[in-house]
Every structure is written in C-alpha cells, then in structure tokens.
Protein backbone atom coordinates (compact mmCIF):
# COMPACT_ATOMS: atom_id res chain seq x y z
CA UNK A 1 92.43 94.81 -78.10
CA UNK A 2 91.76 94.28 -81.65
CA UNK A 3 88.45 95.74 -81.71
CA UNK A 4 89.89 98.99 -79.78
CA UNK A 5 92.91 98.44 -82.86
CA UNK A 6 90.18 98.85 -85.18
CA UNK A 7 87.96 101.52 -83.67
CA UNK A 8 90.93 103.81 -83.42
CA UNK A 9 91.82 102.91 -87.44
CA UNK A 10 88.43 104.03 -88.00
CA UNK A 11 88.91 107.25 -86.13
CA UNK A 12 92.38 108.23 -88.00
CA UNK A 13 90.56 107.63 -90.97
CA UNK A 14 87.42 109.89 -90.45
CA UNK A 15 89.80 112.70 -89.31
CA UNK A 16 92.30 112.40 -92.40
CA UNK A 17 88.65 112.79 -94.36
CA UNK A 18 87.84 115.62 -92.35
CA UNK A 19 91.38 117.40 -92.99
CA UNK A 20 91.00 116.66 -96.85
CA UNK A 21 87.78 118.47 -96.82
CA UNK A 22 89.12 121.51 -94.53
CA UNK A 23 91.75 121.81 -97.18
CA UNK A 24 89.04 122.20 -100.22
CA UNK A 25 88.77 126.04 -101.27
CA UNK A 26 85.07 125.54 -102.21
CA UNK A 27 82.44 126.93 -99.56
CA UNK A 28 79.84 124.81 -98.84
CA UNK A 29 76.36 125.78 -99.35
CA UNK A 30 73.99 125.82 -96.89
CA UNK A 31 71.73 122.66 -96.72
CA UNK A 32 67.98 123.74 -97.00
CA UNK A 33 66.35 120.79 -94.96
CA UNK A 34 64.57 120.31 -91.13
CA UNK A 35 64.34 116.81 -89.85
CA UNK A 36 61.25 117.70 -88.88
CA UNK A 37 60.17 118.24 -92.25
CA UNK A 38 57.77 114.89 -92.76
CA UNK A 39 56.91 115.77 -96.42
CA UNK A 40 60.76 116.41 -97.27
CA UNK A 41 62.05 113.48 -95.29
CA UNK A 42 59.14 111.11 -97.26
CA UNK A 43 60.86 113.02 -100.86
CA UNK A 44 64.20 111.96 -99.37
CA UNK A 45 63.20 108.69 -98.96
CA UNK A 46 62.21 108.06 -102.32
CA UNK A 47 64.82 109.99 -103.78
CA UNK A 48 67.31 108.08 -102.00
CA UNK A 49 65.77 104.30 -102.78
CA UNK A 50 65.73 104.79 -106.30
CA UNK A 51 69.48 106.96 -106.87
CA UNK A 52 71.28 105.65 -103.81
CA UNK A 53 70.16 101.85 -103.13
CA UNK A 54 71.45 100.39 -105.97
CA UNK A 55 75.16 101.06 -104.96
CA UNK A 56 75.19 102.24 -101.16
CA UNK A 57 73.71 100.26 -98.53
CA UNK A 58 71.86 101.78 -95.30
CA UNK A 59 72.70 98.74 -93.13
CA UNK A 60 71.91 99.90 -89.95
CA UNK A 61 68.44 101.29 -90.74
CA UNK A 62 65.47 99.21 -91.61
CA UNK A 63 62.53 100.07 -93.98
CA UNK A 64 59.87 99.95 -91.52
CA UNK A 65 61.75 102.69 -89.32
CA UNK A 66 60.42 105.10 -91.97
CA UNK A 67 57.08 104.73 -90.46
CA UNK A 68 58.52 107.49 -87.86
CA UNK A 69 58.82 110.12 -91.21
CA UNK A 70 54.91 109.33 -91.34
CA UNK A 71 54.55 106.26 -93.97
CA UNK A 72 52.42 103.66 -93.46
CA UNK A 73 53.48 99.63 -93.75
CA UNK A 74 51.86 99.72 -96.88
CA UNK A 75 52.97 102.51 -98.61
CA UNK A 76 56.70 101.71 -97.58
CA UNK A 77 55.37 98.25 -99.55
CA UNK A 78 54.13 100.09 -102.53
CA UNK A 79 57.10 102.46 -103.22
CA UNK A 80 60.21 101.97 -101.66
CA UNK A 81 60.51 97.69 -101.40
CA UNK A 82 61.65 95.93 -104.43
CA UNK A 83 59.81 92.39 -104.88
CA UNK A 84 62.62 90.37 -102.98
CA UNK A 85 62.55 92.78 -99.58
CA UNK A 86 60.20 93.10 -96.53
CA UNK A 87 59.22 95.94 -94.95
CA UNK A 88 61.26 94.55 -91.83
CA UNK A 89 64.55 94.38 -93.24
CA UNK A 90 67.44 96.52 -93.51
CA UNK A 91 68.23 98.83 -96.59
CA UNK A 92 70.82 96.65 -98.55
CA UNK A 93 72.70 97.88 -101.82
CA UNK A 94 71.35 95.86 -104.68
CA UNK A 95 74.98 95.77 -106.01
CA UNK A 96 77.28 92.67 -106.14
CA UNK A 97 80.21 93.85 -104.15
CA UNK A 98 82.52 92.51 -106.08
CA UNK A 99 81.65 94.91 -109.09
CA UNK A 100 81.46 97.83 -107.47
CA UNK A 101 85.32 97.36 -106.67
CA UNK A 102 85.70 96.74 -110.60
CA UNK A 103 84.46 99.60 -111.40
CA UNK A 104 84.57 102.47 -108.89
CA UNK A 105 87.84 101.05 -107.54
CA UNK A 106 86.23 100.47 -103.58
CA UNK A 107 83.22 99.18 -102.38
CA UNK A 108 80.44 102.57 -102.03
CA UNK A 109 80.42 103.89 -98.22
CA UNK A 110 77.33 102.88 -96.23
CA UNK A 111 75.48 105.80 -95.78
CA UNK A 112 73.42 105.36 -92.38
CA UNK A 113 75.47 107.92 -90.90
CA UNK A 114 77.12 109.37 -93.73
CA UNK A 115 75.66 113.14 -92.63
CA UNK A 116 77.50 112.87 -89.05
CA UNK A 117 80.91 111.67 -90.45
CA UNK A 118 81.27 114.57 -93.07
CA UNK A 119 81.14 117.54 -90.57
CA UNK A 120 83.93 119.77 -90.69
CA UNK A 121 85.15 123.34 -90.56
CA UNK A 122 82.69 124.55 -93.72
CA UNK A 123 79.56 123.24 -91.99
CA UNK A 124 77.76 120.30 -91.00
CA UNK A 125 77.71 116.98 -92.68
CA UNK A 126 74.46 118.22 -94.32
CA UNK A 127 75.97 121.46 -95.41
CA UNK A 128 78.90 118.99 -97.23
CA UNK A 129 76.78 116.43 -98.94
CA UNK A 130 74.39 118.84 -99.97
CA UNK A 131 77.08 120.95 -102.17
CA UNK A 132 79.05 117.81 -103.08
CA UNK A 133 75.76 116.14 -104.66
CA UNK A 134 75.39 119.36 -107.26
CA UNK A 135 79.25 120.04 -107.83
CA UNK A 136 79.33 117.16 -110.30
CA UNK A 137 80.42 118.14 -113.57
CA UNK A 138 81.11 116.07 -116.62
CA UNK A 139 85.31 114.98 -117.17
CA UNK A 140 85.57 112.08 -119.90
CA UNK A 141 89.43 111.89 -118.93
CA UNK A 142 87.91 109.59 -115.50
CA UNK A 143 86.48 106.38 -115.74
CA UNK A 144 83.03 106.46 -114.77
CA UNK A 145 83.21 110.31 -117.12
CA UNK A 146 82.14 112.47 -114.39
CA UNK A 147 84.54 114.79 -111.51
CA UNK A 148 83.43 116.78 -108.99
CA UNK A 149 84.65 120.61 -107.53
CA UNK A 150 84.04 119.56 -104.23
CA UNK A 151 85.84 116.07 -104.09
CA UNK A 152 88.23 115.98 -107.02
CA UNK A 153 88.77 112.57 -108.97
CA UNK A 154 85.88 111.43 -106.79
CA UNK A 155 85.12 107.60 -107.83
CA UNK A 156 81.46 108.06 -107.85
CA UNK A 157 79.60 109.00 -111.26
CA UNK A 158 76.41 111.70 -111.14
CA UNK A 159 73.62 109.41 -109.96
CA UNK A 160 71.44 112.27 -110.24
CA UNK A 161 72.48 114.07 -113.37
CA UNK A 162 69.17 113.22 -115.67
CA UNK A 163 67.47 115.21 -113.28
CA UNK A 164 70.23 117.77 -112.94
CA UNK A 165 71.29 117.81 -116.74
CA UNK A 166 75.44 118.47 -117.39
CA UNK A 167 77.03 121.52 -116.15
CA UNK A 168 80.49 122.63 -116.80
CA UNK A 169 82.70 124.53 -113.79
CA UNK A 170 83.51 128.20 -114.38
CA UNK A 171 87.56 128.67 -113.12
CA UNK A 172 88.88 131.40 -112.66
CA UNK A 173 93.42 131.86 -112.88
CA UNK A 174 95.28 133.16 -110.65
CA UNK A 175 99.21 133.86 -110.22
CA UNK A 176 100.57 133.57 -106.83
CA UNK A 177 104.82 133.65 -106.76
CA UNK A 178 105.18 132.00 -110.32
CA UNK A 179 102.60 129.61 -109.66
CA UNK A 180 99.01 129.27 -111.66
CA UNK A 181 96.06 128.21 -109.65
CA UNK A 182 92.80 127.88 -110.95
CA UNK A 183 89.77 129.01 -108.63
CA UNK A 184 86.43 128.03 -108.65
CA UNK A 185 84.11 130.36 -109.76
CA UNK A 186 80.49 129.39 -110.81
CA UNK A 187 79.03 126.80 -113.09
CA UNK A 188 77.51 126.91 -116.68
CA UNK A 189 74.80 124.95 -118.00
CA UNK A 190 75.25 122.55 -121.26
CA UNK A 191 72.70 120.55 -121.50
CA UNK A 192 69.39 120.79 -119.42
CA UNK A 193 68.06 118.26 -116.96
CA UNK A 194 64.05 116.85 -116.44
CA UNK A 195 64.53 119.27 -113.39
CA UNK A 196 64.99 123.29 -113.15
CA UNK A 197 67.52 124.22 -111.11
CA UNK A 198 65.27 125.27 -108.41
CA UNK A 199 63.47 121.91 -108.33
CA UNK A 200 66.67 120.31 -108.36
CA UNK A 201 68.45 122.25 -105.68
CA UNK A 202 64.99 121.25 -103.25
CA UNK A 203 65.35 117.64 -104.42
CA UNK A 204 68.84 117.22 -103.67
CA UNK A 205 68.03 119.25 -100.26
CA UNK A 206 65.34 116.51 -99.47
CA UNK A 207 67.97 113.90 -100.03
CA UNK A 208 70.52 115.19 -97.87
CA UNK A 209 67.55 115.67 -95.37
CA UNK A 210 66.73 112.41 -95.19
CA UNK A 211 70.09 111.11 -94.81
CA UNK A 212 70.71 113.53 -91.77
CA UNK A 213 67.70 111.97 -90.34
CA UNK A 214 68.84 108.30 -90.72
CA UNK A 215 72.08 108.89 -89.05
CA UNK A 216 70.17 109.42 -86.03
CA UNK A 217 66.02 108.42 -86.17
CA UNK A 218 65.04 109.50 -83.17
CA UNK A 219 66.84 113.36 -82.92
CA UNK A 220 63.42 114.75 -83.07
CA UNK A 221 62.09 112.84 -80.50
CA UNK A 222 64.84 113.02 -78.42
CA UNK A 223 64.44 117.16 -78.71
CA UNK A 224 60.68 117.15 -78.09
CA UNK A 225 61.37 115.07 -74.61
CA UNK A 226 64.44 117.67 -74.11
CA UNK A 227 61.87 120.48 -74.50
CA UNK A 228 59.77 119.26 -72.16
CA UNK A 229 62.17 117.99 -69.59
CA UNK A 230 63.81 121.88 -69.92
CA UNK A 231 59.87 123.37 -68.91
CA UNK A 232 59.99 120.68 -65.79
CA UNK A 233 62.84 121.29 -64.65
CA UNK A 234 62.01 124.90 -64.64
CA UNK A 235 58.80 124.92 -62.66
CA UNK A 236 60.19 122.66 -60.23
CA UNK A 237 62.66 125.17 -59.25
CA UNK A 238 60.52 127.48 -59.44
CA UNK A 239 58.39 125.58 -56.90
CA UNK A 240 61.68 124.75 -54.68
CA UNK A 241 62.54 128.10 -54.57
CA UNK A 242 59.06 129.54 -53.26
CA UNK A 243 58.92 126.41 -50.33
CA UNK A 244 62.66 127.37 -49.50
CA UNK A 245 61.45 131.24 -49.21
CA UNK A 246 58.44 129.57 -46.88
CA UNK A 247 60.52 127.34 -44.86
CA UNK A 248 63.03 130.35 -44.01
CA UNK A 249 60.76 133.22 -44.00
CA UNK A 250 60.40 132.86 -40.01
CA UNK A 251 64.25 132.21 -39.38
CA UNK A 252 66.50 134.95 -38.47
C-alpha cells in the first residue's frame, strides 16, 4: 500500500511538472539528435560526464552500457571513469548530497530518464531539455547568478555557459486590459563563449541525445527487431493467404 502511496505521489508530481511547462509561452525548439546517431551519442557521453556528473547522478545506468553507443571497455576507462570508478558501476554524482541542498535548495534530479519525464504539449522530452539547456541567461538578483526563459527562477546555474558565453533575453511589452506582460522575443549576445553558436547548438543537441538514449538503452534495438518482426509477419500472411486460396480453390 505504501509503495502504490508513493508511486501515485510520484505520478501527481510529474503531471503538476508537465502542467507548469504547458503553461510556459516559450516554444520549444526542435531537438536535432537520432539515437541512432553513434558519433553524437559518444559526444553526448562525454559532454554529459564532464558538465552533468558532478551534480546529477545517472543511477540506473552503468558505464559499461555505453559499450552499446560503440565504446570499447577501454576507452570508457580512458575518458569517461574518474580514478575511484569501474567501468561496471553505475553513473553516481560526485556531489555530497548534503551541499547540493545548501546551495541549490534540493538535491539535482537523476537524469536516467530525465528525456521521458519532460514530454509535454510543446514536444518531446528532447524537444524541452534541448531549449531549456540554451535559454540560460545571466540574473545576479538569484543565488547561483543565472535564470532561465524556459524555467524561471530555475535552481540550477549554466553548467555549460564557458562554452556558450552570456547572453541576455530580448522581451518584448505588451498591454492586455491594464496589465503589462513582457514576451519573449530573441536573445543578444554579451560576451562570447569557446563555442560559436552553431557548435554550441550541435553540442547541446548531442547532450540531449544522449540523455534520450539512456532513458531507454535498448529503443534502437528494440525497433530493429520491430522492423523485422513487421517484414515476418507480412510474408507469412502473405503465405497463409495463397495456401487458404489453394485449400478452397476446389470448394464450391
């Protein structure tokens, strides 16, 4: 009873997430990435061990599962394990737990299946994180001196803005029945990043990739077999229906 308590807690809380984000006025952009995409999903990868690990955890996925995305033991050895991990354990934050809730205010999400959970009206899960990782913009008024369009008064800083640089949201005002509302409109560089736009954009894409991929490993697989279950099942009938036109050719 109190896991089914619990499960249904969970649910509630997944769906009030899902209303917040239908209530955002900011499209999301189309995420660029295919799970089938063994170069991006390797980017991803590393893009995600050395931004994401050190806060969010991936506790349901271990390191030598990324074999399946084409690495080898070793290189998953050379770079993505820190010295204290093995290529058989799960991906664990590096933070103490206890000071993430001092500073951000909650313990950072796991992100195994972060991509599945953030579906919604504008898209898929992919669709959301990928705009929510580049809608970042710097706001020293918060505590870790960063906001984002997407998800205001986030609690998360820009993990990612060296390669990004700072950018500064364009709003535009609007009066609606004596009331001012400011609309999102565009963004304007301030200061660059070690990445162009472009290169960003495809890095960020590659991320979000890889986390679509971890929230279920074996998707492509599981399509392949589908594929080829689909072209069975067709000539089989096929073949049924030309022994059922033989066995009743000579009744009347």
């Amino acid at each position: 009873m109190k896991k089914l308590i619990l499960t249904l807690i969970a649910a509630l809380g997944l769906a009030a997430g899902s209303v917040q984000a239908a209530g955002n006025t900011v499209a999301w952009d189309k995420a660029p990435g295919k799970t089938n995409d063994l170069a991006s999903l390797q980017n991803g990868a590393k893009v995600f061990v050395n931004y994401c690990l050190s806060c969010h955890s991936a506790a349901f996925m271990r390191f030598n599962r990324l074999r399946d995305i084409g690495l080898t033991e070793q290189q998953i050895k050379d770079n993505l394990l820190f010295t204290t991990e093995k290529v058989g354990e799960t991906m664990k934050a590096s933070i103490d737990p206890k000071q993430a809730k001092e500073w951000f205010g909650a313990n950072p999400p796991d992100l195994t299946v972060i991509a599945r959970s953030r579906a919604g009206h504008g898209g898929t899960g992919a669709d959301y994180l990928y705009t929510f990782l580049r809608s970042f913009y710097r706001d020293e008024t918060k505590a870790t001196g960063w906001n984002n369009v997407l998800f205001p008064n986030v609690g998360m800083p820009h993990a990612l803005w060296q390669l990004q640089g700072e950018r500064r949201p364009i709003f535009e005002e609007h009066e609606s029945h004596g009331q001012t509302t400011h609309v999102f409109k565009g963004w304007e560089q301030v200061t660059p990043g070690a990445m162009t736009p472009l290169q960003f954009d495809q890095t960020v894409g590659d991320l979000v990739n890889y986390l679509q991929w971890m929230g279920e490993p074996a998707q492509n697989t599981r399509v392949r077999v589908g594929v080829w279950v689909l072209i069975f099942l067709g000539f089989f009938t096929l073949i049924a229906w030309r022994l059922n036109a033989a066995f009743w050719k000579d009744v009347k």
